[in-house]
Protein backbone atom coordinates (compact mmCIF):
# COMPACT_ATOMS: atom_id res chain seq x y z
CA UNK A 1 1.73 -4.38 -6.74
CA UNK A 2 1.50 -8.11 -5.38
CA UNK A 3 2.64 -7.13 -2.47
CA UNK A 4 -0.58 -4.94 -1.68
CA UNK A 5 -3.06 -6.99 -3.73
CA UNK A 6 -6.26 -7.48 -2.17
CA UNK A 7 -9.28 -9.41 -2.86
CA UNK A 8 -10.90 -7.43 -6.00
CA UNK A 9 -13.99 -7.74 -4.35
CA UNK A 10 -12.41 -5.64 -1.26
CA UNK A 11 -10.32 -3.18 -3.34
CA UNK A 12 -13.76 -2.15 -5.41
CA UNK A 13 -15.65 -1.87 -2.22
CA UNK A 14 -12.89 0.44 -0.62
CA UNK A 15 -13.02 2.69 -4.03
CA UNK A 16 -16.91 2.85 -3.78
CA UNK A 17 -16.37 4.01 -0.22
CA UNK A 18 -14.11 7.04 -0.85
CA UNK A 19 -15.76 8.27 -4.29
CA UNK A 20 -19.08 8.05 -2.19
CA UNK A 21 -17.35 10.26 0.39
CA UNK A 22 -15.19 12.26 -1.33
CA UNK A 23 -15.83 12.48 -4.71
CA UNK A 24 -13.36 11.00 -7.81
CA UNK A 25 -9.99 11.74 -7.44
CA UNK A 26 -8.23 13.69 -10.27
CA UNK A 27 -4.32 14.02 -10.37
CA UNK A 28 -2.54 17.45 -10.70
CA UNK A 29 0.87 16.40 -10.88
CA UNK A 30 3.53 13.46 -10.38
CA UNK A 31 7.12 14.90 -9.13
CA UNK A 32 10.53 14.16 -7.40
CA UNK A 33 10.84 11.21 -9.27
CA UNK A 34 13.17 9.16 -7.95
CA UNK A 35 14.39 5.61 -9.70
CA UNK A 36 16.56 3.01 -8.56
CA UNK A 37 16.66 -0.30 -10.47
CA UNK A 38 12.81 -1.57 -9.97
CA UNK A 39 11.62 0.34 -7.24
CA UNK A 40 10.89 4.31 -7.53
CA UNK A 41 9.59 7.27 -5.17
CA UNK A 42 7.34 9.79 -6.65
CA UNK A 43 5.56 12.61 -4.86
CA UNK A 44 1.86 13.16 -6.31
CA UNK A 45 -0.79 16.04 -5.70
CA UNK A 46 -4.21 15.26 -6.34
CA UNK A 47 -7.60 16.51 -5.48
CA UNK A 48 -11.56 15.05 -4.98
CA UNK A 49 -14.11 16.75 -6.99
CA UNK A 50 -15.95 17.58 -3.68
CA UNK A 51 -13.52 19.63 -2.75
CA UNK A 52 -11.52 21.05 -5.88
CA UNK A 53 -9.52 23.61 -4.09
CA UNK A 54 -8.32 21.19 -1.50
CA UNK A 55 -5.16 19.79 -2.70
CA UNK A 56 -3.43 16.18 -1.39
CA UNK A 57 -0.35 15.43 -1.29
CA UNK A 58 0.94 12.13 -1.32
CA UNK A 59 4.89 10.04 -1.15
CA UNK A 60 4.18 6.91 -3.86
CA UNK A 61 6.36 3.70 -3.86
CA UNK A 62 6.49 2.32 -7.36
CA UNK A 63 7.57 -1.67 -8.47
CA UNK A 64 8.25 -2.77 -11.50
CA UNK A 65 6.39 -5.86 -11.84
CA UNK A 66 5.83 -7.45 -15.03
CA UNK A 67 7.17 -4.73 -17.23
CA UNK A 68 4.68 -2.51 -15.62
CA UNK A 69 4.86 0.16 -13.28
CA UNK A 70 2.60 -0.12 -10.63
CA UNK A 71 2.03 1.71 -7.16
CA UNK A 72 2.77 -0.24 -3.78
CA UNK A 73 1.93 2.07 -1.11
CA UNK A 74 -1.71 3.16 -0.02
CA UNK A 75 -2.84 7.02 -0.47
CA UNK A 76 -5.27 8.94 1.94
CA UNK A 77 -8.65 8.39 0.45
């Protein structure tokens, strides 16, 4: 979202950083939906593929920006 934007130059370094520690992140599931006008709460689990049996949890804000839905709201990485 806007709000969270970064430089790309930043955001692509900070993705480099965690697939070279971690591995590429693959999601298992989106839940507890929650929407209210243009703002919505989600809960997602995902994993790294160094560590497949590891699962992470994580509480997502969602805007509607643009007639897109787009996460606002940083996830361990």
């Amino acid at each position: 979202c806007r709000e969270q934007q970064g430089k790309k130059d930043d955001v692509l370094a900070r993705q480099r950083d965690s697939v070279a520690k971690s591995g590429e992140r693959y999601v298992d599931g989106v839940g507890n939906v929650v929407v209210t006008g243009d703002r919505a709460t989600a809960k997602a689990t995902y994993h790294f593929n160094n560590a497949p049996d590891t699962l992470v949890g994580a509480d997502l804000v969602l805007v509607r920006e643009d007639g897109s839905w787009k996460i606002c709201s940083a996830t361990p990485g």
